[in-house]
N, C-alpha and C. Protein backbone atom coordinates (compact mmCIF):
# COMPACT_ATOMS: atom_id res chain seq x y z
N UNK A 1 -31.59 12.38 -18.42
CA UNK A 1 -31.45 11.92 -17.05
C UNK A 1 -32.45 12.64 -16.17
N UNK A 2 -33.13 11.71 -15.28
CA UNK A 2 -33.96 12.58 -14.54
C UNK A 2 -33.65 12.52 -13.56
N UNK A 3 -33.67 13.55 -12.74
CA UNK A 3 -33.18 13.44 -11.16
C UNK A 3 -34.02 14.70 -10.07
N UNK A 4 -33.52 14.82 -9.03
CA UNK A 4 -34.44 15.53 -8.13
C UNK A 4 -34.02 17.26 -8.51
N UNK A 5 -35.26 18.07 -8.41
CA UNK A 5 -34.84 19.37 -8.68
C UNK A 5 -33.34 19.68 -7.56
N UNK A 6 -33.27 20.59 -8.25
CA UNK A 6 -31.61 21.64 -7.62
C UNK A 6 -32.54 22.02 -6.18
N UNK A 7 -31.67 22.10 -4.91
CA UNK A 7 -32.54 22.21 -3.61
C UNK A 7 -31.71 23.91 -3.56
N UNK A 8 -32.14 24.49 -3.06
CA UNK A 8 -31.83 25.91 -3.27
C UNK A 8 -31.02 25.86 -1.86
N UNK A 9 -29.78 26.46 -1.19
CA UNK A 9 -29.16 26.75 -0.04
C UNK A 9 -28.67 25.72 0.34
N UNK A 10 -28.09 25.11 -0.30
CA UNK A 10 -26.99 23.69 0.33
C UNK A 10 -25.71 24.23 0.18
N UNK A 11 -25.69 25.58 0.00
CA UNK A 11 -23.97 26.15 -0.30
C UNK A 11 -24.31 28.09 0.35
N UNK A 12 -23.00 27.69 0.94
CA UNK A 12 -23.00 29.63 1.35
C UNK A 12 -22.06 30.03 1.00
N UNK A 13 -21.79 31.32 0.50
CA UNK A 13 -20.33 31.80 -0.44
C UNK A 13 -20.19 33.00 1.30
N UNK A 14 -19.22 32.41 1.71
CA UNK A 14 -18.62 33.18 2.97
C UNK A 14 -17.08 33.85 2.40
N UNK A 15 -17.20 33.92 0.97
CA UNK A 15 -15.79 35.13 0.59
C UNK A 15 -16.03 36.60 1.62
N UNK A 16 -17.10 36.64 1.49
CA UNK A 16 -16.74 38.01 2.58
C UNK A 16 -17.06 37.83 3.86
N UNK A 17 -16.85 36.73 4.26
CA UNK A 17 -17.47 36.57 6.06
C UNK A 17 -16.18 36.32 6.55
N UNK A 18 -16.02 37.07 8.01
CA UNK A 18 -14.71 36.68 8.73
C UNK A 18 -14.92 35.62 9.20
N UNK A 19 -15.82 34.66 8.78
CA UNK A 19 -15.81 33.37 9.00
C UNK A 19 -14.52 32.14 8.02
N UNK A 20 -14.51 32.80 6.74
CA UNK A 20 -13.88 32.16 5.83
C UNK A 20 -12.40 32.70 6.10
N UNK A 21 -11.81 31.20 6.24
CA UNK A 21 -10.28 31.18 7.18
C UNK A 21 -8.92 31.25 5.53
N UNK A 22 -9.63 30.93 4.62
CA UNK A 22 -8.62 30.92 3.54
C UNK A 22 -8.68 32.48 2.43
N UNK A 23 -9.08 33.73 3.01
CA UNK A 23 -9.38 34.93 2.39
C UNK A 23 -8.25 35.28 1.99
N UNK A 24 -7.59 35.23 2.82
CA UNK A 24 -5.85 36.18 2.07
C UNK A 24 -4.90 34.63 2.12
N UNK A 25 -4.62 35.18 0.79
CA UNK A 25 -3.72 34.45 -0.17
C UNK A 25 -2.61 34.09 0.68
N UNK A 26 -1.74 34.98 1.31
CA UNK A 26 -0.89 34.46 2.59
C UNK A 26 -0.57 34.01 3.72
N UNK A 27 -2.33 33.44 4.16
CA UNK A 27 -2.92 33.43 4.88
C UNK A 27 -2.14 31.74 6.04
N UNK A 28 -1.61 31.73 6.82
CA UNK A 28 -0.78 30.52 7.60
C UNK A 28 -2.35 29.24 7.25
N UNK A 29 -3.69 29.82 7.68
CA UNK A 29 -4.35 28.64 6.96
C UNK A 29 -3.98 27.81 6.00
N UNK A 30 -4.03 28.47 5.05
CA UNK A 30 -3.77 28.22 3.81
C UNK A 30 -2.59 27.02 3.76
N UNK A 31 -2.13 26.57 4.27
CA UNK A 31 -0.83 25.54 4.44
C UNK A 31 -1.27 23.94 4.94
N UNK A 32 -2.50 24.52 5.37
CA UNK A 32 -3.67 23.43 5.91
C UNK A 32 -4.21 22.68 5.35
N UNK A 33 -4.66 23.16 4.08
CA UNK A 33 -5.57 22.54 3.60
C UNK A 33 -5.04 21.35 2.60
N UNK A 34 -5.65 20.14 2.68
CA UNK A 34 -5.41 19.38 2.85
C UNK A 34 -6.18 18.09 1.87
N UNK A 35 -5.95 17.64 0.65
CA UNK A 35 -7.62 16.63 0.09
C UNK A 35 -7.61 15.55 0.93
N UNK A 36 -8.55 15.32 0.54
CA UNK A 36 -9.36 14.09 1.82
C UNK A 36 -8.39 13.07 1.72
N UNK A 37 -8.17 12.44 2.79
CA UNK A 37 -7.14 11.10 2.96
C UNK A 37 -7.94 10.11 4.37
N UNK A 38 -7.33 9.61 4.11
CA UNK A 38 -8.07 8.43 5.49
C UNK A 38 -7.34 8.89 6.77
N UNK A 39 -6.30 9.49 6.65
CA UNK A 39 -5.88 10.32 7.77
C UNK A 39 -6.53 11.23 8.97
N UNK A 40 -6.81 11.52 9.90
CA UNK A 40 -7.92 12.86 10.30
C UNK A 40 -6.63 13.82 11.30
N UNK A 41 -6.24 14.79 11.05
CA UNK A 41 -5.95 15.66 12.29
C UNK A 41 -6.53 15.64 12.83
N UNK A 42 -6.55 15.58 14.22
CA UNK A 42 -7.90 16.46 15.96
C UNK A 42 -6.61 16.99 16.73
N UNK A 43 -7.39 18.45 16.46
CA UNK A 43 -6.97 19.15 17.63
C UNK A 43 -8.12 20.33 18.61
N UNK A 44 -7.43 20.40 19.57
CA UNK A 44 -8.73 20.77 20.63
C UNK A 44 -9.05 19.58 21.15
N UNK A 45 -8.37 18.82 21.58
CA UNK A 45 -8.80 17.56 22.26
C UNK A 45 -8.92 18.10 23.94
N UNK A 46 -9.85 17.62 24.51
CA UNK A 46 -10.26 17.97 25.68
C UNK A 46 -9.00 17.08 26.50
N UNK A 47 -9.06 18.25 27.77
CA UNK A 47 -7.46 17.37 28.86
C UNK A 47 -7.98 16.19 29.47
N UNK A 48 -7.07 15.25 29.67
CA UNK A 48 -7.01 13.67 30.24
C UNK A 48 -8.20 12.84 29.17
N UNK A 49 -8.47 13.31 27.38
CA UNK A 49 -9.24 12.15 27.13
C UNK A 49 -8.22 11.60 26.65
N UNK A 50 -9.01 9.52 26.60
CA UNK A 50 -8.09 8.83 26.10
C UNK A 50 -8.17 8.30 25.10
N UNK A 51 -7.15 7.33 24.87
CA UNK A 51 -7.26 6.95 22.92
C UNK A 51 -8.47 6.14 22.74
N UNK A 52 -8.78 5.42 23.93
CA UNK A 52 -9.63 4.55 23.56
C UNK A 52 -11.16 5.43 23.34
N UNK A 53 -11.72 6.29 24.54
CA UNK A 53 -12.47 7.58 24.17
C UNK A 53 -12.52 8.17 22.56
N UNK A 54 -11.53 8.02 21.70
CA UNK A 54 -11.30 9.01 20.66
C UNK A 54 -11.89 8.06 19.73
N UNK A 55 -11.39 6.62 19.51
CA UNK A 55 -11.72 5.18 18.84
C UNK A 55 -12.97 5.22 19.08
N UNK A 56 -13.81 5.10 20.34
CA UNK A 56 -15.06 5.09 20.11
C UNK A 56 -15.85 5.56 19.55
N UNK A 57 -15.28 7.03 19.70
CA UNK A 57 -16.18 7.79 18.88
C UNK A 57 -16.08 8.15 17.94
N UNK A 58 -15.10 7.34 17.19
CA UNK A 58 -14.85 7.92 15.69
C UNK A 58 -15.40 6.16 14.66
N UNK A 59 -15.37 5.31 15.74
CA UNK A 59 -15.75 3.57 15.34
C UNK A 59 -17.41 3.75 14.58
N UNK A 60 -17.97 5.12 15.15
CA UNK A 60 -19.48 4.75 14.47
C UNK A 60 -19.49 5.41 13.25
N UNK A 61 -18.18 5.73 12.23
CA UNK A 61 -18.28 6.22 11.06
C UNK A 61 -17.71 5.23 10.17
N UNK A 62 -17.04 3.99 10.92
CA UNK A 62 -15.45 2.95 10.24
C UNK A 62 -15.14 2.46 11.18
N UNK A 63 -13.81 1.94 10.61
CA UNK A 63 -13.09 1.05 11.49
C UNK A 63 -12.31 1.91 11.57
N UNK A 64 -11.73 2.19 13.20
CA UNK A 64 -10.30 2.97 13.23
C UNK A 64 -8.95 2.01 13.02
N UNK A 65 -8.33 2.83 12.33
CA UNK A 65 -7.25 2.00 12.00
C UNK A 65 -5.68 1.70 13.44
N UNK A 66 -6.04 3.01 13.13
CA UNK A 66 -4.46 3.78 14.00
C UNK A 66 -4.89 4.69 14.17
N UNK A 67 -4.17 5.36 15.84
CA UNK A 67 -4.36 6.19 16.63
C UNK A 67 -3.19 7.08 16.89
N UNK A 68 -2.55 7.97 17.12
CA UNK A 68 -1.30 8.56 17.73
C UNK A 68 -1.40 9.78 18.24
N UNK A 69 -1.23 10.22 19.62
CA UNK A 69 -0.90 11.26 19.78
C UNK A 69 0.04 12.46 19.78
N UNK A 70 -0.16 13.20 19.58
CA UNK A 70 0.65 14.14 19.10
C UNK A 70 1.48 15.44 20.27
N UNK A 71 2.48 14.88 20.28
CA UNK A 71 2.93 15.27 21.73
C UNK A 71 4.29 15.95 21.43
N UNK A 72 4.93 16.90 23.12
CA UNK A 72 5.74 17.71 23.12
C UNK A 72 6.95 16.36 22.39
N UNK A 73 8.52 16.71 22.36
CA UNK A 73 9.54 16.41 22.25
C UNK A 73 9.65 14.96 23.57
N UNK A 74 9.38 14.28 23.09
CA UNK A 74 9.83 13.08 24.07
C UNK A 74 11.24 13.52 24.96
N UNK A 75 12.31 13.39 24.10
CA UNK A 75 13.86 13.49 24.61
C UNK A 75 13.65 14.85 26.03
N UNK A 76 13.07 15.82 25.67
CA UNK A 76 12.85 17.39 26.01
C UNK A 76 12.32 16.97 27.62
N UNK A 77 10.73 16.33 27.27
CA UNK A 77 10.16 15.81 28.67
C UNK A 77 10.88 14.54 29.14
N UNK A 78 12.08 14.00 29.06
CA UNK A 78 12.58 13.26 30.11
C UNK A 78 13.98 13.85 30.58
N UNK A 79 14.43 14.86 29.71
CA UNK A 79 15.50 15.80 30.66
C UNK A 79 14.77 16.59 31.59
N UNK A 80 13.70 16.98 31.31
CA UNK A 80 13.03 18.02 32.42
C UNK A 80 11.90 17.15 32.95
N UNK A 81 11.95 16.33 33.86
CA UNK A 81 10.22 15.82 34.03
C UNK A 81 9.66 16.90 34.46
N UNK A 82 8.20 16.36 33.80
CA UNK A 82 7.21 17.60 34.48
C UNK A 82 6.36 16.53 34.77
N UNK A 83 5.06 17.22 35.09
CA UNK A 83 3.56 16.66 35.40
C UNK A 83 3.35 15.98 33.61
N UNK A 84 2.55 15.48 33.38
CA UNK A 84 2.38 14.51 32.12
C UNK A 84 1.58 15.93 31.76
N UNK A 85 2.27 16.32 30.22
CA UNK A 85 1.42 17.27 29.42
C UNK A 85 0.37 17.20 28.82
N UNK A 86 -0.38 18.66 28.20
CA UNK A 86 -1.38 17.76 28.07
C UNK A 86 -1.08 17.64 26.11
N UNK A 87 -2.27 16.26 25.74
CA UNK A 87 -2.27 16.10 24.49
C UNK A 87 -3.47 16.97 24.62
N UNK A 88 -2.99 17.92 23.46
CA UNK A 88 -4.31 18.68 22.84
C UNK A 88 -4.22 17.78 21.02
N UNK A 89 -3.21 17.46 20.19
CA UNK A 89 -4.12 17.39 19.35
C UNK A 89 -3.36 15.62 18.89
N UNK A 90 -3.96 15.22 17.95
CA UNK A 90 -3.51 13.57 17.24
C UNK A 90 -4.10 13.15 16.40
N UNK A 91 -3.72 12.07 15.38
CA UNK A 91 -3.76 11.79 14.32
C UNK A 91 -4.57 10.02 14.38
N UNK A 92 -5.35 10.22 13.54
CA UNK A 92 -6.35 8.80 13.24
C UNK A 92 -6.58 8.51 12.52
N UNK A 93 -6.20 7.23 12.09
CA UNK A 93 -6.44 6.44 10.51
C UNK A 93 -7.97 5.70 10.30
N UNK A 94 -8.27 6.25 9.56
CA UNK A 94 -10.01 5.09 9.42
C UNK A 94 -9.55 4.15 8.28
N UNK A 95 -10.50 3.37 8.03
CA UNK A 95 -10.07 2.50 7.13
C UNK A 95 -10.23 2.67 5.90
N UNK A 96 -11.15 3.96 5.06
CA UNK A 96 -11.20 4.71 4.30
C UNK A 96 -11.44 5.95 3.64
N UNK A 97 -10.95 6.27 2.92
CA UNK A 97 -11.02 7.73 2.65
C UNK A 97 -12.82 8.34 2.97
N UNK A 98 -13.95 7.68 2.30
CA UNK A 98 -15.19 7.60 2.33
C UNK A 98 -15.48 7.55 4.23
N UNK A 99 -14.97 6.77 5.21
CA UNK A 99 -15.32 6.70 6.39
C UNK A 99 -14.54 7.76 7.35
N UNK A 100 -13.43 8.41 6.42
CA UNK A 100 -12.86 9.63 7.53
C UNK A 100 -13.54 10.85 6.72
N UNK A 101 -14.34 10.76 5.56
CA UNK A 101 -15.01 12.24 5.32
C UNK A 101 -16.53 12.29 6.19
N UNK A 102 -17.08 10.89 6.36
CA UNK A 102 -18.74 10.75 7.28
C UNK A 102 -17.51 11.61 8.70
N UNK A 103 -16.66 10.64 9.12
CA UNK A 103 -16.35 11.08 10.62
C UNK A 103 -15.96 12.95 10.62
N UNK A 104 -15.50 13.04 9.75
CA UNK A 104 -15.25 14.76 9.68
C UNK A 104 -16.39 15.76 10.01
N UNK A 105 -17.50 15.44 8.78
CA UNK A 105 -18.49 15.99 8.59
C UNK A 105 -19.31 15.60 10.31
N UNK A 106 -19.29 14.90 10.60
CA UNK A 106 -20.10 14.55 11.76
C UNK A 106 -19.71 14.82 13.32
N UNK A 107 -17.99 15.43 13.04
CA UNK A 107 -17.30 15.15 14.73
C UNK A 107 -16.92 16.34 14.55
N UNK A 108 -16.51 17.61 13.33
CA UNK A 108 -15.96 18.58 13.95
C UNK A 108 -16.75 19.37 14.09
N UNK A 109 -16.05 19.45 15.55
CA UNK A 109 -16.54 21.01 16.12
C UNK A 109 -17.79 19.90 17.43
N UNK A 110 -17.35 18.73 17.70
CA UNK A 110 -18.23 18.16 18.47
C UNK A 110 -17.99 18.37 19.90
N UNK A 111 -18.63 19.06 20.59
CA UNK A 111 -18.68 19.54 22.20
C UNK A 111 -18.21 18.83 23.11
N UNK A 112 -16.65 18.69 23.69
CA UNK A 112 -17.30 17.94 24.88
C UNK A 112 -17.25 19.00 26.47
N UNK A 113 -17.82 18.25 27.12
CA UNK A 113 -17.99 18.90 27.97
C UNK A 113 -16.96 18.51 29.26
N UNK A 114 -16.25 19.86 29.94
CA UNK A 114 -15.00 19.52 30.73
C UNK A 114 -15.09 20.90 31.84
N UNK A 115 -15.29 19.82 33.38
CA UNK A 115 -15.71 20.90 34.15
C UNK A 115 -16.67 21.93 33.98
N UNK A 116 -17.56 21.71 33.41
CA UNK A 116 -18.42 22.88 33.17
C UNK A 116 -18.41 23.71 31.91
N UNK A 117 -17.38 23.86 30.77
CA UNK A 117 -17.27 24.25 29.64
C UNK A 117 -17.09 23.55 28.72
N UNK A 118 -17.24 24.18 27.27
CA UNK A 118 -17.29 23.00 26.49
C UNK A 118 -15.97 23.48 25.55
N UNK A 119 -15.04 22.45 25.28
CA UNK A 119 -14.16 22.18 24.06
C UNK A 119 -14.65 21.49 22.94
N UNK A 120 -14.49 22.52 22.10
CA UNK A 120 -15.07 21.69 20.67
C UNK A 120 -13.65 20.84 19.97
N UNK A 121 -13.68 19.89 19.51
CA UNK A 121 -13.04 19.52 18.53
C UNK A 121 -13.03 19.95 17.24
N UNK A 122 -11.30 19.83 16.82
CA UNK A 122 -11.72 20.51 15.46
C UNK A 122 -11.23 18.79 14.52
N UNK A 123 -11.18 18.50 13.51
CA UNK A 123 -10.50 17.86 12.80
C UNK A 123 -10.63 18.25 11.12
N UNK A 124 -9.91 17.64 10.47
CA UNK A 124 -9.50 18.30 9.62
C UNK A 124 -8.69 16.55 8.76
N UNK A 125 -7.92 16.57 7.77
CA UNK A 125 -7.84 15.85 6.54
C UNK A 125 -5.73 16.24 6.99
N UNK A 126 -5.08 14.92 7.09
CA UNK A 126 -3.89 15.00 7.31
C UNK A 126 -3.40 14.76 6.23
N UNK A 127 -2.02 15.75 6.27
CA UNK A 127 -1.14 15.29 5.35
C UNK A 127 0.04 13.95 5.46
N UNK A 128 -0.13 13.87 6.81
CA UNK A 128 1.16 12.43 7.25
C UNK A 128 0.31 11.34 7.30
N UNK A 129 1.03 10.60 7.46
CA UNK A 129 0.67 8.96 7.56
C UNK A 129 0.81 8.61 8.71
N UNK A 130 0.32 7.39 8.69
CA UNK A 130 0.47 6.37 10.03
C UNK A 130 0.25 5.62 9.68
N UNK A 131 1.29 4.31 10.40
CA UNK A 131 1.94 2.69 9.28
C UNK A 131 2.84 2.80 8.74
């Protein structure tokens, strides 16, 4: 078989960088991780964006399937009204496993900008469903 030489640095071994979040074995990370599913966690969602905002920008990797946000106790916020909380994080279905790993690789940790600072998004590979 012939194919293109081995490209040298397409991989970094961060076992010893306090960058690498799965180091100790007991680590609450560790509960996270997750194999790829068509599912996406986002959390770090910037305050007042909306679903349709989130669809757009996840439409140039797939088709979004389903959207949901991920919010306090419904029952909780209508014994106590408050001001509308905020959604920081929610769950998005693409239409395949292959189109929520492009959207991963491409959206986390994507900037937005709010009042003057930036919130990154994180996302990540869910374990729940939606449907």
């Amino acid at each position: 078989m012939t194919g293109a030489a081995p490209q040298p640095n397409l991989t970094k071994d961060y076992s010893g960088s306090p960058l690498h979040r799965y180091k100790l074995a007991n680590s609450k990370n560790l509960q996270h991780i997750n194999p790829p599913s068509s599912v996406l966690h986002l959390s770090n969602l910037p305050p007042g964006i909306q679903e349709e905002q989130l669809r757009q920008l996840f439409s140039q990797y797939g088709t979004v399937i389903a959207f949901k946000f991920l919010g306090p106790n419904q029952a909780a916020a209508q014994a106590a009204p408050q001001p509308e909380p905020q959604k920081k994080m929610g769950l998005l279905q693409m239409d395949s496993v292959n189109s929520a790993v492009d959207a991963l690789v491409a959206l986390h940790n994507y900037g937005f900008d709010v009042g003057g600072r930036h919130v990154y998004l994180r996302v990540s590979f869910s374990k729940l469903k939606l449907q």
